[in-house]
Protein backbone atom coordinates (compact mmCIF):
# COMPACT_ATOMS: atom_id res chain seq x y z
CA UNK A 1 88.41 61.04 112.53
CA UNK A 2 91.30 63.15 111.42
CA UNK A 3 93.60 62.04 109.02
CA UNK A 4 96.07 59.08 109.77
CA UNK A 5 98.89 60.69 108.05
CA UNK A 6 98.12 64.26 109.23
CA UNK A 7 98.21 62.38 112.64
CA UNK A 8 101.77 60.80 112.55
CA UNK A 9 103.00 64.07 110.58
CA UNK A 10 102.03 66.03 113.65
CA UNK A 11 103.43 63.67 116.04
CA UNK A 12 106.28 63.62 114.04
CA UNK A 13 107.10 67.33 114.33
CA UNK A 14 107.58 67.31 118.22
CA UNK A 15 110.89 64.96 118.02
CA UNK A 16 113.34 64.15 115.56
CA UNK A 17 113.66 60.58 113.89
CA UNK A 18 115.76 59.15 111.18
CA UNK A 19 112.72 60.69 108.38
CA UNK A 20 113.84 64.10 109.58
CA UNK A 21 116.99 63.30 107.50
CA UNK A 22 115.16 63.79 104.22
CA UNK A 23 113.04 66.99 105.10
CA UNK A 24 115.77 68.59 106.68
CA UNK A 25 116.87 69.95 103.27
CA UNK A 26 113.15 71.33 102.11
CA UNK A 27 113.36 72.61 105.56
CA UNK A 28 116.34 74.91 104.90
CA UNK A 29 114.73 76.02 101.41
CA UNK A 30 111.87 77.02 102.84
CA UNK A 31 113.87 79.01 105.60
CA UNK A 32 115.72 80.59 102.68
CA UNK A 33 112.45 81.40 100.23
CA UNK A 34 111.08 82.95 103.27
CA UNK A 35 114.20 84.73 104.49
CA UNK A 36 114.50 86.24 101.64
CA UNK A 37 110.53 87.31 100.76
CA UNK A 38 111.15 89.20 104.22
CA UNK A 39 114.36 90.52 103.16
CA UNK A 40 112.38 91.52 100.18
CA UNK A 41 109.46 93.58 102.17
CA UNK A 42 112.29 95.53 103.85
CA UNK A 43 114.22 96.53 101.11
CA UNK A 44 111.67 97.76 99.72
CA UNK A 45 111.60 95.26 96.09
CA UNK A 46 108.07 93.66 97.52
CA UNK A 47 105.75 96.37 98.65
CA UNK A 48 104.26 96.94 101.84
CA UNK A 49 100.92 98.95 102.44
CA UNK A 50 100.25 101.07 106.01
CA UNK A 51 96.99 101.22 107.18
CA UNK A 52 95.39 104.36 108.29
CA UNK A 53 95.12 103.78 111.85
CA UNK A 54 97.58 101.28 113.87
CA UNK A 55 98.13 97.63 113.03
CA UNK A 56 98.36 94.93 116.39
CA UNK A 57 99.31 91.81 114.61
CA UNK A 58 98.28 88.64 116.89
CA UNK A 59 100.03 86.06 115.22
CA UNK A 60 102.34 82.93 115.58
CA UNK A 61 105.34 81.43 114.53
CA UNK A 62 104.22 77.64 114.49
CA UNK A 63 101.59 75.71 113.07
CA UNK A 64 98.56 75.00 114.47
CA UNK A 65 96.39 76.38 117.64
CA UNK A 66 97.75 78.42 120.25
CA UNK A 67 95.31 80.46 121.39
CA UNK A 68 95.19 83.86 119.37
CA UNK A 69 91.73 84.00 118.90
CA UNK A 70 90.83 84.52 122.53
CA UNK A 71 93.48 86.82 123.19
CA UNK A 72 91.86 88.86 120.34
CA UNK A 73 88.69 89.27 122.41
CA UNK A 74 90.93 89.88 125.34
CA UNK A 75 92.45 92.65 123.50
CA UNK A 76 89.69 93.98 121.70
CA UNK A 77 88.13 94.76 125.16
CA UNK A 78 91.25 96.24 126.85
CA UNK A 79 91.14 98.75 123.69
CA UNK A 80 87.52 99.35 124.65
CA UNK A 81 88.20 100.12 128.25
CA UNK A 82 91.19 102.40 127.22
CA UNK A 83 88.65 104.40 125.04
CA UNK A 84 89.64 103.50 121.75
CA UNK A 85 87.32 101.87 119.03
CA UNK A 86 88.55 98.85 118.00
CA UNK A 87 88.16 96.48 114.21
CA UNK A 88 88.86 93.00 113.76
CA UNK A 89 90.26 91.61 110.42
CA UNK A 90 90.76 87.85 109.85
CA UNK A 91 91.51 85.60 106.50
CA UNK A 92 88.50 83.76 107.40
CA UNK A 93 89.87 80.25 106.49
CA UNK A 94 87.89 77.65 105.85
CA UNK A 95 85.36 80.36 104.11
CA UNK A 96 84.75 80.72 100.22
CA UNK A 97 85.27 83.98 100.02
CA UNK A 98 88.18 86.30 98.37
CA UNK A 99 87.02 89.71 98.42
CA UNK A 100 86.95 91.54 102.07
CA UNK A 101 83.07 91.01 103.84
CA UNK A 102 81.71 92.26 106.75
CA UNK A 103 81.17 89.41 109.25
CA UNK A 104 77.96 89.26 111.69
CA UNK A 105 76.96 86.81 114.28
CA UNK A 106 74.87 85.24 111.83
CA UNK A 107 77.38 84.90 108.82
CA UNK A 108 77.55 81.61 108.24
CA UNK A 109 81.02 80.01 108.37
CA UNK A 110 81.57 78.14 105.27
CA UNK A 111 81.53 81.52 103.75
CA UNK A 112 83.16 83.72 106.23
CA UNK A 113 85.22 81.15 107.93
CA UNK A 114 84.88 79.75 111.62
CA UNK A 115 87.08 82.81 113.42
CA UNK A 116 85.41 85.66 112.40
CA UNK A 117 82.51 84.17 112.68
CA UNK A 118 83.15 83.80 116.23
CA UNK A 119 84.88 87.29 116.66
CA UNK A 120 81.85 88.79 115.42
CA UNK A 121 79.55 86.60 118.35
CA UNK A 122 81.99 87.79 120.92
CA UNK A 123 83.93 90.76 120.32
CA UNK A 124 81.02 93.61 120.20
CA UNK A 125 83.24 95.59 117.29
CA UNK A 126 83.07 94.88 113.61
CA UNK A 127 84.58 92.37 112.03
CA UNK A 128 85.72 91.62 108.28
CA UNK A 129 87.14 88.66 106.47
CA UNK A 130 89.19 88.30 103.49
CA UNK A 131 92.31 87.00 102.16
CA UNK A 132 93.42 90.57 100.84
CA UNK A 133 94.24 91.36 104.11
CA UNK A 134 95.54 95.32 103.01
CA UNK A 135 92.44 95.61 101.35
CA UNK A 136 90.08 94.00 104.38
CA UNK A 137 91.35 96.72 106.50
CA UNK A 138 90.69 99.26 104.04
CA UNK A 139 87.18 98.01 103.61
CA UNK A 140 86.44 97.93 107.44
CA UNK A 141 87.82 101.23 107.40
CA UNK A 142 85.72 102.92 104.80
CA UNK A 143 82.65 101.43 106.48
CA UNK A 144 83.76 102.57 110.14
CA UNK A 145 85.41 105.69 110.15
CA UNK A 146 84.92 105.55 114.06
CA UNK A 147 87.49 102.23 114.12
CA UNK A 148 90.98 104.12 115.10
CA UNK A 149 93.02 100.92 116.19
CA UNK A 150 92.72 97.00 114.03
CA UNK A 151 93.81 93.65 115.28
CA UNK A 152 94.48 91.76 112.75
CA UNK A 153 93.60 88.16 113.63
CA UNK A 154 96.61 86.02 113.14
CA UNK A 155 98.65 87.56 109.74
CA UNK A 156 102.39 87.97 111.40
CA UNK A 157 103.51 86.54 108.03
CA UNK A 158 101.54 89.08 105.87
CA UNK A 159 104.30 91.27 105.48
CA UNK A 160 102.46 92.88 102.14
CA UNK A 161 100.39 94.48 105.37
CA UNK A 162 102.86 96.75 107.35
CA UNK A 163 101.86 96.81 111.17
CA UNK A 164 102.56 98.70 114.38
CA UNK A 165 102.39 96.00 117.24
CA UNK A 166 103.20 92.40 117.20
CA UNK A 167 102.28 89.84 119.50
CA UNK A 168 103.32 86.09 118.84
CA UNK A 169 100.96 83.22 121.18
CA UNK A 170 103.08 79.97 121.98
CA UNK A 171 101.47 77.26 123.25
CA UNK A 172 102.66 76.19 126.42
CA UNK A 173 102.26 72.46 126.19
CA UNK A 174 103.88 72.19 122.57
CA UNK A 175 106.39 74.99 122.55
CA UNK A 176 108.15 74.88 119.38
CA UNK A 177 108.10 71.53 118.66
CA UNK A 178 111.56 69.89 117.50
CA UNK A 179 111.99 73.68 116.02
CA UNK A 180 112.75 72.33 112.54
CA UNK A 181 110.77 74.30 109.78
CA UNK A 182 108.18 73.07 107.68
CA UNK A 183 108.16 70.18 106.94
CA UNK A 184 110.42 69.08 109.26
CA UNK A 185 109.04 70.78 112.03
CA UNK A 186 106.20 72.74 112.87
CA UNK A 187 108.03 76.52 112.35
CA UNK A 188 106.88 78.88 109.76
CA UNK A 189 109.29 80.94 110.90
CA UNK A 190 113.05 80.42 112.42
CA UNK A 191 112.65 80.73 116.54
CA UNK A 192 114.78 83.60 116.30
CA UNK A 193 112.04 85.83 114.61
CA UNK A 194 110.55 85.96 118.35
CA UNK A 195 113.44 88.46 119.33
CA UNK A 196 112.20 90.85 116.67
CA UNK A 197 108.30 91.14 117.71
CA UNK A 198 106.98 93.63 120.51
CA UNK A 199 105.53 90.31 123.05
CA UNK A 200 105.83 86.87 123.43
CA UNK A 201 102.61 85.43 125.37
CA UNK A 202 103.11 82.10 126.47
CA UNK A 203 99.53 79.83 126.68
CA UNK A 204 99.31 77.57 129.49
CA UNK A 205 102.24 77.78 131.16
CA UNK A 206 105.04 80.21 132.22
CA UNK A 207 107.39 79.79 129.25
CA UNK A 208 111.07 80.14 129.18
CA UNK A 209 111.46 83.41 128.19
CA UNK A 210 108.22 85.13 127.31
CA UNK A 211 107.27 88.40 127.66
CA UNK A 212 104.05 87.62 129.43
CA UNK A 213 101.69 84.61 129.79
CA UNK A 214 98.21 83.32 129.71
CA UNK A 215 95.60 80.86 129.74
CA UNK A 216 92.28 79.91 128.83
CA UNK A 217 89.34 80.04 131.26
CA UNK A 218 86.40 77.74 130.63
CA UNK A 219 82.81 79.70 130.74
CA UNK A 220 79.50 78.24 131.18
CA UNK A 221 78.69 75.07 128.85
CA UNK A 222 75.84 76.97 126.76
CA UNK A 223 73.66 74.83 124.29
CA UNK A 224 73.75 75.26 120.18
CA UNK A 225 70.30 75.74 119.64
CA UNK A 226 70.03 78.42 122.56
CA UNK A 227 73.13 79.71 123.95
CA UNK A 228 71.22 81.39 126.70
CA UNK A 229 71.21 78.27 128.28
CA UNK A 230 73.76 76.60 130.26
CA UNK A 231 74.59 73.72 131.96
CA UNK A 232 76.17 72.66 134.91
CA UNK A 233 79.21 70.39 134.92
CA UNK A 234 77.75 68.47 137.62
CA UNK A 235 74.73 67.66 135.46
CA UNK A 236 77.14 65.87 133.08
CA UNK A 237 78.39 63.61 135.75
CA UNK A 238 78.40 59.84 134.89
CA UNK A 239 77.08 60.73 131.38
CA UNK A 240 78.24 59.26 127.84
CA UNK A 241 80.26 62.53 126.53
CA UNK A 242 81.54 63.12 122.92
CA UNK A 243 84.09 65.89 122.99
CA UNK A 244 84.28 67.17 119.54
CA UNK A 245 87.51 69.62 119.07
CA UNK A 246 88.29 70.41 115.03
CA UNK A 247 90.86 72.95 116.33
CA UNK A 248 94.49 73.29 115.82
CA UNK A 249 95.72 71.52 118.99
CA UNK A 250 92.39 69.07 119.93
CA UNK A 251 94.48 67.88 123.05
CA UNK A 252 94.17 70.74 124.75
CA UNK A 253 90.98 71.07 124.78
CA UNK A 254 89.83 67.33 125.96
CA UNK A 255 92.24 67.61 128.42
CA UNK A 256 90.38 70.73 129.66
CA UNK A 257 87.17 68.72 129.52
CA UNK A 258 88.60 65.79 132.08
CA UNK A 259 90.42 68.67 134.44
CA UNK A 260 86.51 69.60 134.83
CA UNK A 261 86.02 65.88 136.36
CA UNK A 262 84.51 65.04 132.69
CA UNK A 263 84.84 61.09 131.26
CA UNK A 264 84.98 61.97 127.67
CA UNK A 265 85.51 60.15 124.52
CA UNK A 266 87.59 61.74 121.95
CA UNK A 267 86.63 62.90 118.49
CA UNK A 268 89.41 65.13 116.70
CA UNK A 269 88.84 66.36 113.20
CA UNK A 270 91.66 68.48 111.42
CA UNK A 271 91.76 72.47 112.30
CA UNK A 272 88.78 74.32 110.54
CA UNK A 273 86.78 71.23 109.70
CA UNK A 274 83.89 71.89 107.07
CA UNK A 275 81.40 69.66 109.96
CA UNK A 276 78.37 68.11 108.28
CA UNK A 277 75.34 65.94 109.94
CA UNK A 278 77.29 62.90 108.67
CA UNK A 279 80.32 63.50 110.73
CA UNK A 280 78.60 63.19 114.09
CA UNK A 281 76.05 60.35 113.66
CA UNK A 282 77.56 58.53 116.45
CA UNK A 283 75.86 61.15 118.55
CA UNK A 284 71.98 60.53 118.29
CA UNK A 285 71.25 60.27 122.57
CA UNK A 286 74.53 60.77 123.83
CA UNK A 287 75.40 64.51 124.92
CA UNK A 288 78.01 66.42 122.39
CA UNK A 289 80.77 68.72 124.03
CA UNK A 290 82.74 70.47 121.41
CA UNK A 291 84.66 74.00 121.12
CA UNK A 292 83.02 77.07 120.11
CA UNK A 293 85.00 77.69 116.91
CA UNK A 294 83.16 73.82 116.24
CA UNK A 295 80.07 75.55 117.13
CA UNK A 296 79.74 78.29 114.72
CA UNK A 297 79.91 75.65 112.00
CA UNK A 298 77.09 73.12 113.40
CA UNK A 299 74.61 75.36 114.73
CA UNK A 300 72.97 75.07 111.48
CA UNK A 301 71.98 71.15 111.98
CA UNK A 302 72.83 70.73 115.52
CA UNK A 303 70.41 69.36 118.26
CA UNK A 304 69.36 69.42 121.71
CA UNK A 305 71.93 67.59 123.19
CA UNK A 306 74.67 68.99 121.67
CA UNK A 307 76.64 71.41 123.96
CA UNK A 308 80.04 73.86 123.68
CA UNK A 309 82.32 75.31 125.82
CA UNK A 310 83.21 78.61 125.47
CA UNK A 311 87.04 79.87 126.71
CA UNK A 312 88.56 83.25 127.43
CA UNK A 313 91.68 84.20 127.80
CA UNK A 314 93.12 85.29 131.26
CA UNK A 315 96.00 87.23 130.98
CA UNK A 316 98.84 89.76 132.78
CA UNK A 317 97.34 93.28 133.46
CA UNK A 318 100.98 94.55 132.42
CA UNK A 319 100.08 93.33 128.91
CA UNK A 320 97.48 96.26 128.03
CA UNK A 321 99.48 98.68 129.93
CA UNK A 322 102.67 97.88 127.31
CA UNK A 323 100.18 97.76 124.96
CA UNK A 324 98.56 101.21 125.69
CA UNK A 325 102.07 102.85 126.05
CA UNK A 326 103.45 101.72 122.80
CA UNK A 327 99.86 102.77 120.88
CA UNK A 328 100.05 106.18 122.29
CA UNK A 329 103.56 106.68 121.88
């Protein structure tokens, strides 16, 4: 189960309570430190590296999941069908390592990280991880030549790595939270650094404000063991389900699960869980639903009954066309 305390701090960051009078303060020093590292990038004092071929930053401004990772494969494919020839780049959290790697379907993702890992299942375009991100993109680079356009998965706070486009994901249901800054809130950045980015995309519902919006569409439920086979949501009807979601906003996605007519009981673990056997031994007969970023890190022990659901992202056409425009301007 996740964390008590990471729990309640969470919860904590969508309202404001009497606590909030303490954080408040490390909130507005850690709006100035950052303030002022941007400041820094722009004057020039910290320096920023271009990269050979345009930057699209998909990023956020909050904590936790909102949903970049499947508008990456949205856009990755929209760059395809517009004849360009797209890389990825993520940090690859949760993975050991610090120098830039390339990232394959099978990479396994306590070393690259759970993202890429996926990216490089889905995306059909090469992927590398690192936490260098300048020198990822030079890496990916100096193995494909052919790649004339990155997206960098999630980085809009990188500012050591200059960039072309950016795109910032809400999520719908959460918003901003109380819009306090860490650790009063869930903001890594002040609200008002969403007037200074190319999009807003709003996921799950049509913000106030956004540029464009977005949600996730459920595919097939496809098994661990063999993802060529799916199942039927009517074949889980009246069954014991665990939905397992270590992802930055679990909610979401076990309220996806019962808008599919699923009775599910709820396992969250904290974003980017390192899953082991242990953690699901509650789960011998009873079938396992869990996301596909939860997938990439239990295929290595999983079993027979234990299922994912994989999501993409539906968005507004007029997205790639801005998109498009602004890369070939």
């Amino acid at each position: 189960m996740r964390n008590r305390f990471a729990i309640w701090l969470e919860q904590q960051w969508y309202r404001i309570g009497p606590w909030h009078v303490l954080l408040l303060p490390l909130s507005w020093l850690f709006r100035l430190l950052s303030s002022c590292r941007r400041l820094a990038y722009r004057l020039g004092i910290l320096k920023s590296y271009p990269a050979a071929v345009p930057l699209i930053v998909v990023g956020n401004i909050s904590v936790g999941g909102t949903g970049k990772t499947p508008l990456v494969l949205w856009l990755v494919e929209q760059l395809r069908l517009a004849g360009y020839n797209p890389g990825i780049i993520s940090r690859g959290y949760g993975g050991r390592g610090r120098v830039p790697v390339a990232v394959t379907a099978g990479s396994a993702a306590s070393e690259a990280g759970d993202e890429p890992v996926l990216l490089a299942k889905r995306a059909r375009c090469p992927v590398w991880a690192g936490s260098d991100r300048v020198a990822t993109q030079q890496a990916l680079l100096g193995t494909h030549p052919e790649c004339n356009v990155i997206v960098s998965d999630d980085g809009l706070q990188h500012y050591r790595m200059r960039r072309d486009i950016e795109l910032v994901v809400v999520d719908g249901m959460r918003g901003l939270g109380n819009g306090q800054l860490i650790p009063a809130g869930p903001l890594r950045e002040p609200e008002s650094r969403l007037s200074k980015v190319d999009a807003v995309i709003y996921n799950g519902t049509n913000g106030h404000g956004a540029d464009f919006n977005m949600h996730l569409k459920a595919g097939g439920i496809r098994n661990l063991l063999d993802s060529g086979q799916e199942l039927a949501v009517e074949a889980l009807a009246g069954k014991r389900i665990h939905a397992i979601a270590g992802i930055g906003h679990p909610q979401r996605f076990f309220q996806q699960l019962r808008g599919m007519g699923l009775d599910v009981e709820e396992h969250a673990f904290p974003d980017h869980h390192p899953f082991q056997a242990a953690d699901l031994q509650f789960a011998d007969e009873d079938i396992v639903l869990m996301t596909e970023k939860d997938a990439v890190k239990c295929v290595g022990f999983a079993r027979q009954n234990w299922w994912y659901l994989p999501v993409d992202a539906v968005v507004e056409n007029t997205l790639a066309d801005y998109i498009i425009r602004k890369l070939r301007k």
